[in-house]
Protein backbone atom coordinates (compact mmCIF):
# COMPACT_ATOMS: atom_id res chain seq x y z
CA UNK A 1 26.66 69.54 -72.59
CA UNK A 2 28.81 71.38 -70.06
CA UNK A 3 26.47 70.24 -67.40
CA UNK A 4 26.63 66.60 -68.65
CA UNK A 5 30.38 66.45 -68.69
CA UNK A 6 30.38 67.46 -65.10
CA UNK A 7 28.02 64.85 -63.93
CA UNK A 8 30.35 61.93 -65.44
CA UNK A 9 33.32 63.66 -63.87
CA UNK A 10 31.44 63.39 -60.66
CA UNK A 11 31.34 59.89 -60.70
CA UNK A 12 32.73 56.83 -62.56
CA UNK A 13 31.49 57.14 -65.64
CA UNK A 14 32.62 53.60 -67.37
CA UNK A 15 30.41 52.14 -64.61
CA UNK A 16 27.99 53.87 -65.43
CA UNK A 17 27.87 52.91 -68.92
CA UNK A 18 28.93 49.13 -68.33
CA UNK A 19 26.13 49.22 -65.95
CA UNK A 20 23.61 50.38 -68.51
CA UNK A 21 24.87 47.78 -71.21
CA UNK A 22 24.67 45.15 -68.66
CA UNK A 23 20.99 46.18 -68.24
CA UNK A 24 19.95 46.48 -71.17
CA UNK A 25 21.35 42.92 -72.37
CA UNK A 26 19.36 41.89 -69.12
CA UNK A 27 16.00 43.06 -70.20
CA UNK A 28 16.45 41.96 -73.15
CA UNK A 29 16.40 38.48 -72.26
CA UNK A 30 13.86 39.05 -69.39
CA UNK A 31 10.78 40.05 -72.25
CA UNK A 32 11.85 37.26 -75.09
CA UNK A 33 8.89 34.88 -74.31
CA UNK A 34 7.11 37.94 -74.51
CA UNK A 35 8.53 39.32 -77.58
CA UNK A 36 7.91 35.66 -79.21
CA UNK A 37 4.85 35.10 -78.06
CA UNK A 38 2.61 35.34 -81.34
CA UNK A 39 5.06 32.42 -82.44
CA UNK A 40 5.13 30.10 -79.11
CA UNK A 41 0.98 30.80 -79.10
CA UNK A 42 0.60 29.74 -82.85
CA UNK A 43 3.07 26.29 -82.25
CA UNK A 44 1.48 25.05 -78.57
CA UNK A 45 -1.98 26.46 -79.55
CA UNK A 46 -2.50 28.09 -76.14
CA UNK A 47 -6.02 29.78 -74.94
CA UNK A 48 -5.89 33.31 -73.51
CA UNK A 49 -5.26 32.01 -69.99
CA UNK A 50 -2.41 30.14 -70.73
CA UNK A 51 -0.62 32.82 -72.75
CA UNK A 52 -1.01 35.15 -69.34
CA UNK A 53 1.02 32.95 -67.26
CA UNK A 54 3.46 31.95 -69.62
CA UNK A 55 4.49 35.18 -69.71
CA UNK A 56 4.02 36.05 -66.21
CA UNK A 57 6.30 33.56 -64.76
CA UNK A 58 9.56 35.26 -66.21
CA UNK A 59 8.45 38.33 -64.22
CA UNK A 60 7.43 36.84 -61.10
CA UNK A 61 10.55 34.81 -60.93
CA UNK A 62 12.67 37.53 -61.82
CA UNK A 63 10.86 39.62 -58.44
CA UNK A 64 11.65 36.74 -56.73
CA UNK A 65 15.77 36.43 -57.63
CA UNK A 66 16.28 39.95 -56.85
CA UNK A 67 16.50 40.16 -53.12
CA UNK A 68 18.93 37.45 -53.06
CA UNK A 69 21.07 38.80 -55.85
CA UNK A 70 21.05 42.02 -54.07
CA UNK A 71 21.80 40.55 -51.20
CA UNK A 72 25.14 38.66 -52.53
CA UNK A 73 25.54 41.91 -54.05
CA UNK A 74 26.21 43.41 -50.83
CA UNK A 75 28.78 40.70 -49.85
CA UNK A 76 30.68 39.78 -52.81
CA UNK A 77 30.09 43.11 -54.55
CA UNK A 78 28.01 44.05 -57.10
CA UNK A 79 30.54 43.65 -60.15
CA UNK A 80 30.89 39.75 -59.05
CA UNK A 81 27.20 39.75 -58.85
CA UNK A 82 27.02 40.72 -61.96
CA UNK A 83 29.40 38.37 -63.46
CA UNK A 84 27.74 35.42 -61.45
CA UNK A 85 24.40 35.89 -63.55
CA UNK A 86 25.43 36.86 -66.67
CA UNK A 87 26.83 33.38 -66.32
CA UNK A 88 23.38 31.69 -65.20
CA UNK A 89 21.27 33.78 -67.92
CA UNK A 90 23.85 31.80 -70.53
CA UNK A 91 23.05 28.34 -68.80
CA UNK A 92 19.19 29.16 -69.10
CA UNK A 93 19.59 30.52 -72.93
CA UNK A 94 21.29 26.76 -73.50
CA UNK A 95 18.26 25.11 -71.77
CA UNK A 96 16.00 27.40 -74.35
CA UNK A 97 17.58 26.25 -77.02
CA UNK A 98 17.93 21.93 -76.34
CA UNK A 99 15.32 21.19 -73.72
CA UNK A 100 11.76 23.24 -74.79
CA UNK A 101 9.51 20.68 -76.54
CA UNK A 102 6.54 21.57 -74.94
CA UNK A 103 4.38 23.91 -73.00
CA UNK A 104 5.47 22.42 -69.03
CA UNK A 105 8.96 23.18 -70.65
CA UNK A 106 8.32 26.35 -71.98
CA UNK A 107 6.83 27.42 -68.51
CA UNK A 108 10.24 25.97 -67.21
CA UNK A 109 11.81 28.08 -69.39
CA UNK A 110 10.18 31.14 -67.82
CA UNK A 111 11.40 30.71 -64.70
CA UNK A 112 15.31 30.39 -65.89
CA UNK A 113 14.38 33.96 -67.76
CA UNK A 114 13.33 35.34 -64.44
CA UNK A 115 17.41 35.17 -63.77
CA UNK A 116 17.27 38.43 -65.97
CA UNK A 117 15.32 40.10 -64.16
CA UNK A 118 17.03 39.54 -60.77
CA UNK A 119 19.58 42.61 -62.20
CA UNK A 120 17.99 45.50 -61.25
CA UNK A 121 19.00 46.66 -57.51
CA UNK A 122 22.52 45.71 -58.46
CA UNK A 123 22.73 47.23 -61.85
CA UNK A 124 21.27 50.68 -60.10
CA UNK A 125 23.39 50.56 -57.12
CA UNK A 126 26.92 49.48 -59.49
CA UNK A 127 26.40 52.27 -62.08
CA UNK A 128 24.77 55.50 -59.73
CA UNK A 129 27.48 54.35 -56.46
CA UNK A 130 30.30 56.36 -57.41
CA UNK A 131 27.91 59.72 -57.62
CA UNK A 132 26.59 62.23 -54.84
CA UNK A 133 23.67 62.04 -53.72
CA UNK A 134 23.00 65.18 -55.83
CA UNK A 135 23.41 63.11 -58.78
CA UNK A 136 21.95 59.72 -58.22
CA UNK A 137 18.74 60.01 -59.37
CA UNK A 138 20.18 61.26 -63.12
CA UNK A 139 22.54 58.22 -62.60
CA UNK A 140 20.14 55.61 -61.90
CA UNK A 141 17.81 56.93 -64.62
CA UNK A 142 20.83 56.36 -67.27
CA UNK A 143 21.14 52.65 -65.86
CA UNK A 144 17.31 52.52 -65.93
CA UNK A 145 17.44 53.31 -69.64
CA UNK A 146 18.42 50.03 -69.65
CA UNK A 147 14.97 48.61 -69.65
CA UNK A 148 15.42 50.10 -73.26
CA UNK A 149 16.60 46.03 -74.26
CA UNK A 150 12.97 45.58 -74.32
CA UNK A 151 12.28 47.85 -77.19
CA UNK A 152 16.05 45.86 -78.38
CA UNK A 153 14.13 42.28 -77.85
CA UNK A 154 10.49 42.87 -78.86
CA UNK A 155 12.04 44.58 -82.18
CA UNK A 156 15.00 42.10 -83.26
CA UNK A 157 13.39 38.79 -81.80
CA UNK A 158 10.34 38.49 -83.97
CA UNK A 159 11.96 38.72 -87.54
CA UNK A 160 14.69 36.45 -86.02
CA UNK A 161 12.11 34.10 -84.69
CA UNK A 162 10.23 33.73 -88.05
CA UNK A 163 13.63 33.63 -90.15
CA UNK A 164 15.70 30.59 -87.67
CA UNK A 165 12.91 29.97 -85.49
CA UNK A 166 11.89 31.14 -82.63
CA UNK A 167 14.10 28.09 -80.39
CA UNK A 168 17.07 29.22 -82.14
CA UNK A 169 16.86 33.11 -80.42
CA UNK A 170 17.80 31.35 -77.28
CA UNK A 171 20.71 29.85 -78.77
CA UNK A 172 21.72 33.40 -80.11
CA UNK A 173 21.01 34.92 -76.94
CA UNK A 174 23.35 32.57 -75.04
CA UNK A 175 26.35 33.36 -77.41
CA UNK A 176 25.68 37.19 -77.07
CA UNK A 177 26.15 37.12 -73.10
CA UNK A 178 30.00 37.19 -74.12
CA UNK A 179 30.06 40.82 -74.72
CA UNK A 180 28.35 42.88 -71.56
CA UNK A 181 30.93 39.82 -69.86
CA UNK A 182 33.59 41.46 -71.57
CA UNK A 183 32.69 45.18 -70.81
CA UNK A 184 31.82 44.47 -67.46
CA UNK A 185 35.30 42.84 -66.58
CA UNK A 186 37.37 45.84 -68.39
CA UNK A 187 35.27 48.83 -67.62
CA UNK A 188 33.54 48.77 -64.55
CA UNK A 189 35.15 49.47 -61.11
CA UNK A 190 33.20 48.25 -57.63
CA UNK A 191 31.98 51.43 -55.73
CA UNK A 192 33.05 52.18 -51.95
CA UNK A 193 29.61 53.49 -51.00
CA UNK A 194 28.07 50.73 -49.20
CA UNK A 195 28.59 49.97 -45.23
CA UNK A 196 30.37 46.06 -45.77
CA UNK A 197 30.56 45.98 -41.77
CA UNK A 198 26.46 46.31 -41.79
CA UNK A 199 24.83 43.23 -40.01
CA UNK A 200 22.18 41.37 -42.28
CA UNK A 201 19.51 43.20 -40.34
CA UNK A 202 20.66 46.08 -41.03
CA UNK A 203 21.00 44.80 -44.38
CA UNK A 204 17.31 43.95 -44.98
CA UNK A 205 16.11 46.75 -42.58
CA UNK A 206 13.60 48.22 -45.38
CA UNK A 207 11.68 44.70 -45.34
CA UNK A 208 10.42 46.20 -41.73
CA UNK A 209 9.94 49.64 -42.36
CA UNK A 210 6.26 50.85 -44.24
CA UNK A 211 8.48 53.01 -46.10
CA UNK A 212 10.14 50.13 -47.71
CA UNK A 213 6.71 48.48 -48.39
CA UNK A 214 5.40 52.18 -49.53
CA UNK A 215 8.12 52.20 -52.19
CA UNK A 216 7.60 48.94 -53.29
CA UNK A 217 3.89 48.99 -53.90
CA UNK A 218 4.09 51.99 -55.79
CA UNK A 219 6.98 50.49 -57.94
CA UNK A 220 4.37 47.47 -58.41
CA UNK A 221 2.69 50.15 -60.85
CA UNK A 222 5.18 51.81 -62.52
CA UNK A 223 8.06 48.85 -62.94
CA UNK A 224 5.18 46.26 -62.96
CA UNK A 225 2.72 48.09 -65.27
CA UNK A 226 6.06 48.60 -67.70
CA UNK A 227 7.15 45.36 -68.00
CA UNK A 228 3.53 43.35 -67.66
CA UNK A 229 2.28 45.17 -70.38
CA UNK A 230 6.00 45.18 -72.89
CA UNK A 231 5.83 41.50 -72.36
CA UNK A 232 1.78 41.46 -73.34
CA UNK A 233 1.54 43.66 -76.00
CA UNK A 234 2.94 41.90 -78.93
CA UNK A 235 0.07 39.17 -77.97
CA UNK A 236 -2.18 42.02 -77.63
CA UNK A 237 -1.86 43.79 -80.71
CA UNK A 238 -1.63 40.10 -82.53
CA UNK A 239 -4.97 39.35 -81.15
CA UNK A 240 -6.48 42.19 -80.96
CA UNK A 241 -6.00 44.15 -84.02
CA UNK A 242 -4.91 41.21 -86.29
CA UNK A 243 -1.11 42.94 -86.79
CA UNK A 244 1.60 40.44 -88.31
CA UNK A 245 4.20 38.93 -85.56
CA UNK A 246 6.40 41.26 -86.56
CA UNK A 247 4.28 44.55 -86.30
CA UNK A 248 3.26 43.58 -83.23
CA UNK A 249 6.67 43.47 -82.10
CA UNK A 250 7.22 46.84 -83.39
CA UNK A 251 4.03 48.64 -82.12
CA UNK A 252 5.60 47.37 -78.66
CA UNK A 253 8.89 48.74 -79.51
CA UNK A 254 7.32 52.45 -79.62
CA UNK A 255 6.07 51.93 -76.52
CA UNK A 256 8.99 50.19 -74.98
CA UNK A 257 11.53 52.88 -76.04
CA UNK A 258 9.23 55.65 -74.56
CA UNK A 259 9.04 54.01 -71.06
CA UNK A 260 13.41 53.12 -71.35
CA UNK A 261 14.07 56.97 -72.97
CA UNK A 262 11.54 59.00 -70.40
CA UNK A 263 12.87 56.75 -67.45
CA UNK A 264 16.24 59.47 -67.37
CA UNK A 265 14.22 62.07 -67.91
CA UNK A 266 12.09 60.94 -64.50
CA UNK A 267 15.88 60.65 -62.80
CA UNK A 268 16.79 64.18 -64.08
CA UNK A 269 13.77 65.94 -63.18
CA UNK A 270 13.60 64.45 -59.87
CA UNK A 271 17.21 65.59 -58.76
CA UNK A 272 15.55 69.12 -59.65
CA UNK A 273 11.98 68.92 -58.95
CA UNK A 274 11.55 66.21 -56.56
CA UNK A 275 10.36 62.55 -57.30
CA UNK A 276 7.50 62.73 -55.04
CA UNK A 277 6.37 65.36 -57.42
CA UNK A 278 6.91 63.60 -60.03
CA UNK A 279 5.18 60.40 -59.07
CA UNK A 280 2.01 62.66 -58.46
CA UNK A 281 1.67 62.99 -62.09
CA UNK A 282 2.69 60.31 -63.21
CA UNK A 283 0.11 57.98 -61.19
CA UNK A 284 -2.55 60.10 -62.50
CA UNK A 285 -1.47 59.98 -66.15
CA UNK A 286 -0.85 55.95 -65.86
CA UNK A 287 -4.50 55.76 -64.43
CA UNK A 288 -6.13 57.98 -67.12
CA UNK A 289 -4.31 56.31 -70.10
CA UNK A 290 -5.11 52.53 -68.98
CA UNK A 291 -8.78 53.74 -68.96
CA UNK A 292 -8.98 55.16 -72.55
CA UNK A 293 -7.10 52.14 -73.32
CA UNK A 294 -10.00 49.90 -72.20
CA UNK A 295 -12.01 52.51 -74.33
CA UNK A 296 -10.17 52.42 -77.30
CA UNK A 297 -9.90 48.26 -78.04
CA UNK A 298 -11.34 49.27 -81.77
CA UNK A 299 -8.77 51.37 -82.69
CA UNK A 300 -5.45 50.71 -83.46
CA UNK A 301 -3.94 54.36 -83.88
CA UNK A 302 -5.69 55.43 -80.54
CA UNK A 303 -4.37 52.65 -78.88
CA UNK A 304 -1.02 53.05 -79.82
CA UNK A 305 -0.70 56.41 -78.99
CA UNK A 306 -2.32 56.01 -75.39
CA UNK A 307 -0.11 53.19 -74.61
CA UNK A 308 2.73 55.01 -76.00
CA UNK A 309 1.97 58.42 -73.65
CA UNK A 310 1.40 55.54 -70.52
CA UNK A 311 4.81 53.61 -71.16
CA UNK A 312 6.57 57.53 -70.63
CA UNK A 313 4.79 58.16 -67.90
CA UNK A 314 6.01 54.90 -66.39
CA UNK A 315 9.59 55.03 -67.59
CA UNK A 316 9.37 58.61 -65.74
CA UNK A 317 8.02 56.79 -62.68
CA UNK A 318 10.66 54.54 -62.05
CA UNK A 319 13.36 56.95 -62.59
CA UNK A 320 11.37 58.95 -60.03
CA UNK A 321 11.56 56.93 -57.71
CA UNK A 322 14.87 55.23 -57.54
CA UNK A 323 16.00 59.10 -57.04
CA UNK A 324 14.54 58.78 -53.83
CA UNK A 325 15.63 55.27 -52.51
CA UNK A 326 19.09 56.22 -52.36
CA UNK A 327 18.36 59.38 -50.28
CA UNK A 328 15.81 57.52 -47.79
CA UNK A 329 18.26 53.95 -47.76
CA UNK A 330 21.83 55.31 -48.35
CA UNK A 331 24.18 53.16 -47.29
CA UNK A 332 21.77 50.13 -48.02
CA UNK A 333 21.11 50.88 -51.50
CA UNK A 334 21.64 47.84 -53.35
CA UNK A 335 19.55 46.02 -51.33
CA UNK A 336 17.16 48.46 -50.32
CA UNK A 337 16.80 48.72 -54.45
CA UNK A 338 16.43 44.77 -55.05
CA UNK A 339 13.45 44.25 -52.18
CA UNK A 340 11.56 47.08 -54.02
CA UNK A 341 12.51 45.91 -57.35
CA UNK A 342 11.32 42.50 -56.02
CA UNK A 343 7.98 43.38 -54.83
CA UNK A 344 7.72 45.92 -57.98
CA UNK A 345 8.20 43.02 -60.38
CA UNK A 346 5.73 40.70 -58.61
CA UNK A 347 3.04 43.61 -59.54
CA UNK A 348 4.33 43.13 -63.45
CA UNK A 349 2.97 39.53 -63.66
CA UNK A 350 -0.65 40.97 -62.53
CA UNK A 351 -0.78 42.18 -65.99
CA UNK A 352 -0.54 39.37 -68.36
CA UNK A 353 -2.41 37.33 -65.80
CA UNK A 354 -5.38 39.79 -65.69
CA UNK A 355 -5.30 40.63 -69.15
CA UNK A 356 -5.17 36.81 -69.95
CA UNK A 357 -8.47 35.88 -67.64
CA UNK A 358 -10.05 39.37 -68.51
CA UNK A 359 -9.85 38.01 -72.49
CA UNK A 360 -11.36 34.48 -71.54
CA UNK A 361 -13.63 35.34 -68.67
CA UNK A 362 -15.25 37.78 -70.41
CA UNK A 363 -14.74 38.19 -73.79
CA UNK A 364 -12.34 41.02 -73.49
CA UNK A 365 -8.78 42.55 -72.81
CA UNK A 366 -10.59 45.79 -71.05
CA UNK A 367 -11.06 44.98 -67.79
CA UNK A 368 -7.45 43.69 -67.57
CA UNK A 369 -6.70 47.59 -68.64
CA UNK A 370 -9.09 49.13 -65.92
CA UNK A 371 -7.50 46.73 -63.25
CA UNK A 372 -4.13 48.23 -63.42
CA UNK A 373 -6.29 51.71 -63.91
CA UNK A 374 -8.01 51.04 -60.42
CA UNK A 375 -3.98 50.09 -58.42
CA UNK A 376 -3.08 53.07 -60.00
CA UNK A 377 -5.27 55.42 -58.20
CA UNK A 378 -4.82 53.75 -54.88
CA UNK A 379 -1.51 54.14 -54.77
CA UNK A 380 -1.41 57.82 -55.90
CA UNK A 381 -3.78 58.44 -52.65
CA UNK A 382 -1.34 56.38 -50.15
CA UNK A 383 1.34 58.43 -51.76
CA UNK A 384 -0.49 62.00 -50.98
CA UNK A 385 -0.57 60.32 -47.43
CA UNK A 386 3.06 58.98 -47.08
CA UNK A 387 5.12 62.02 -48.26
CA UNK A 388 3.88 64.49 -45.95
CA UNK A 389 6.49 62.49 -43.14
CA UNK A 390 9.46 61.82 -45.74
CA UNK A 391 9.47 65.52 -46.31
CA UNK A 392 9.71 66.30 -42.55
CA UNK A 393 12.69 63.49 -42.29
CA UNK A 394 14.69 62.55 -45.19
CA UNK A 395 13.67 64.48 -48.18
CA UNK A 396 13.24 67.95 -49.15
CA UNK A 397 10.05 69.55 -50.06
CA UNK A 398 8.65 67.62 -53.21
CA UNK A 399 11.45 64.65 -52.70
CA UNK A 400 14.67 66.95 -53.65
CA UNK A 401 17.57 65.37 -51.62
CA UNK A 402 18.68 67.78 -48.68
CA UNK A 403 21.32 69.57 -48.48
C-alpha cells in the first residue's frame, strides 16, 4: 500500500484516474454492436459472414481514427482531445438511436463506434505523462484497465437490450457521455511531457522506423486478439453452445475482465521484469490457448476457461508493451502510442472476419481460432529477433527502462 501511495504521489494521480474513467466509458461504447449482437443477428437475420464484418468495422475504424486523434492530441493537447470526442461518440450514440433501420445503417453505425476506439494513444499518454519513466508502464496499465468497459458493456447491454431494446442502448449511451465530460473537465490536468516545438516529422517519426512497425504488429495480437474476440464472443457462445443473449454476454464478461484486470499487472511486472520478457510468454500462452480453443468447440466449461486464461495473457500483453513505448518514443508518446494502437486495432477486425468466413466456409469457428494461433507464433519469433538491438540501445536487459 505504501508502495502504491508513492507511485500516485509521483505523478498526477486525478489524471490518472479521469484517464481510466474516460477509457473505460470509451470501450464501452467501442464493443456495443458486439455486446448486442445475438439481438441485431436475430432482427436483420444475418449469415455468419455478415455478422463478422458488422462487428469488424467498429474496430477497423476505430484503428483508423487513432493516428489522427493522437495527432491533434499533440497540438491541442490531449485533455481537449479528449473533450472533442467524447463529444462525437454522443453525436454517433444519437445516430444509433434515430437513423438504424437496417443492416447498410447498422454497418454505418459501426463506423461512428469506431470514434471510441480512436482513445487509446491519448488516454495512455494523458493519464501515465505526469510519471517517470520508472513508473509509466504501472501507469499506463491502470489507464489500460480501462478496456475493463468491455466486461461493463458486454454485461449491462444485453439485459438492457432485451428489456428497452436493443436501439434504445444507444440512446442511453449518448446521455451517459455527460459524466467522464464532467470528470474530465474538473479532474484532469494536461501533462508537460511532450516536445510542442517537435516538427510533424518528428511527430510521426515511428511510421518510418521498423521499430514502430515491430511494436505495432505485435500489438495486432495482443490489442487485436482482445478486442476481435470480446466483440465475437457473445455471437460465439450464442451460436455455438446455444447460451441465452444474456449468458453469452456474461461468459464474455469473465473473459473481458481478465484481459482489463491482468493488463496492470502486465504494466507492473514490466517496470520490474521487463516487457520484452513478458511478451515472450505471453505470445506463447496466446498461441497455445487459441489452439485448444479450436479443440475444445464441444465444450462449454473448457472453452470458457481457455479463453478466460488467453484474455489474461493478452490484457498482460498490452500492458507489456505500452511499458516499453514510452521508453523507446519518449517525448513522442502520444503519438508514437496512437500509430501502434492504430495498426494494433486493424489486427482486431481479423478476428470476427475470420471467425465469420471460417463458420460459413467451412462449417466451423476453428480455423478462425488457429488463424490468430498461427500470427501469434510469428510474431513471438520476430520478437526473439528484434529485442536483441533494443536491449543494446534503449532498453535494459529484458525491456526494464535504464537508468
Amino acid at each position: 500500500m505504501a508502495g502504491f501511495k508513492a507511485f500516485l504521489k509521483s505523478g498526477h494521480a486525478p489524471t490518472l484516474f479521469a484517464a481510466f474513467f474516460y477509457f473505460t466509458y470509451s470501450f464501452f461504447i467501442w464493443v456495443l454492436n458486439g455486446a448486442m449482437a445475438p439481438f441485431i443477428s436475430e432482427d436483420f437475420h444475418l449469415t455468419p459472414a455478415q455478422k463478422g464484418l458488422m462487428l469488424s468495422i467498429p474496430i477497423f475504424a476505430g484503428a483508423l481514427m487513432r493516428f489522427p486523434l493522437g495527432l491533434l492530441a499533440q497540438y491541442i493537447g490531449r485533455k481537449k482531445a479528449t473533450l472533442v470526442e467524447m463529444a462525437m461518440i454522443a453525436v454517433a450514440m444519437a445516430y444509433g438511436y434515430f437513423a438504424v433501420k437496417n443492416y447498410n445503417d447498422l454497418l454505418a453505425m459501426g463506423v461512428l463506434l469506431g470514434v471510441a476506439g480512436a482513445s487509446f494513444g491519448v488516454a495512455m499518454s494523458l493519464g501515465s505523462g505526469s510519471f517517470p519513466a520508472k513508473s509509466k508502464g504501472f501507469a499506463m496499465g491502470i489507464v489500460g484497465a480501462g478496456n475493463i468497459g468491455t466486461a461493463v458493456c458486454v454485461l449491462v447491454a444485453p439485459p438492457l437490450a432485451l428489456a428497452y431494446g436493443w436501439t434504445t442502448v444507444y440512446g442511453m449511451a449518448a446521455l451517459f457521455v455527460a459524466v467522464p465530460m464532467v470528470v474530465m473537465i474538473v479532474f484532469a490536468q494536461e501533462p508537460d511531457d511532450l516536445d510542442k516545438h517537435a516538427t510533424f516529422r518528428q511527430h510521426i517519426a515511428c511510421l518510418f522506423e521498423k521499430d514502430g512497425w515491430a511494436f505495432s504488429l505485435i500489438y495486432v495480437v495482443t490489442f487485436g486478439g482482445f478486442i476481435g474476440l470480446a466483440s465475437f464472443l457473445p455471437t460465439y457462445y450464442y451460436d455455438q453452445f446455444g447460451v441465452s443473449k444474456v449468458q453469452a454476454g456474461q461468459l464474455t464478461m469473465l473473459a473481458a475482465f481478465m484481459g482489463a484486470v491482468l493488463r496492470v499487472f502486465g504494466g507492473w511486472i514490466s517496470d520490474r521484469f521487463g516487457g520484452i520478457n513478458t511478451l515472450n510468454v505471453v505470445l506463447i500462452t496466446v498461441a497455445t490457448t487459441l489452439v485448444l480453443c479450436s479443440l475444445s468447440t464441444s465444450s462449454l466449461p473448457a472453452t470458457t476457461l481457455l479463453v478466460m486464461l488467453c484474455f489474461a495473457a493478452l490484457g498482460a500483453g498490452n500492458g507489456a508493451l505500452f511499458q516499453l513505448v514510452p521508453l523507446r518514443w519518449p517525448t513522442t508518446t502520444a503519438v508514437a502510442g496512437s500509430m501502434i494502437g492504430e495498426i494494433g486495432a486493424l489486427g482486431g477486425s481479423l478476428v470476427p472476419t475470420s471467425m465469420g468466413f471460417s463458420k460459413q466456409m467451412i462449417g466451423t469457428y476453428a480455423y478462425g481460432f488457429v488463424f490468430f494461433a498461427v500470427l501469434a507464433i510469428v510474431m513471438f519469433f520476430m520478437l526473439r529477433v528484434m529485442q536483441l538491438r533494443w536491449t543494446r540501445t534503449w532498453a535494459e536487459k529484458g525491456g526494464r527502462a535504464r537508468g
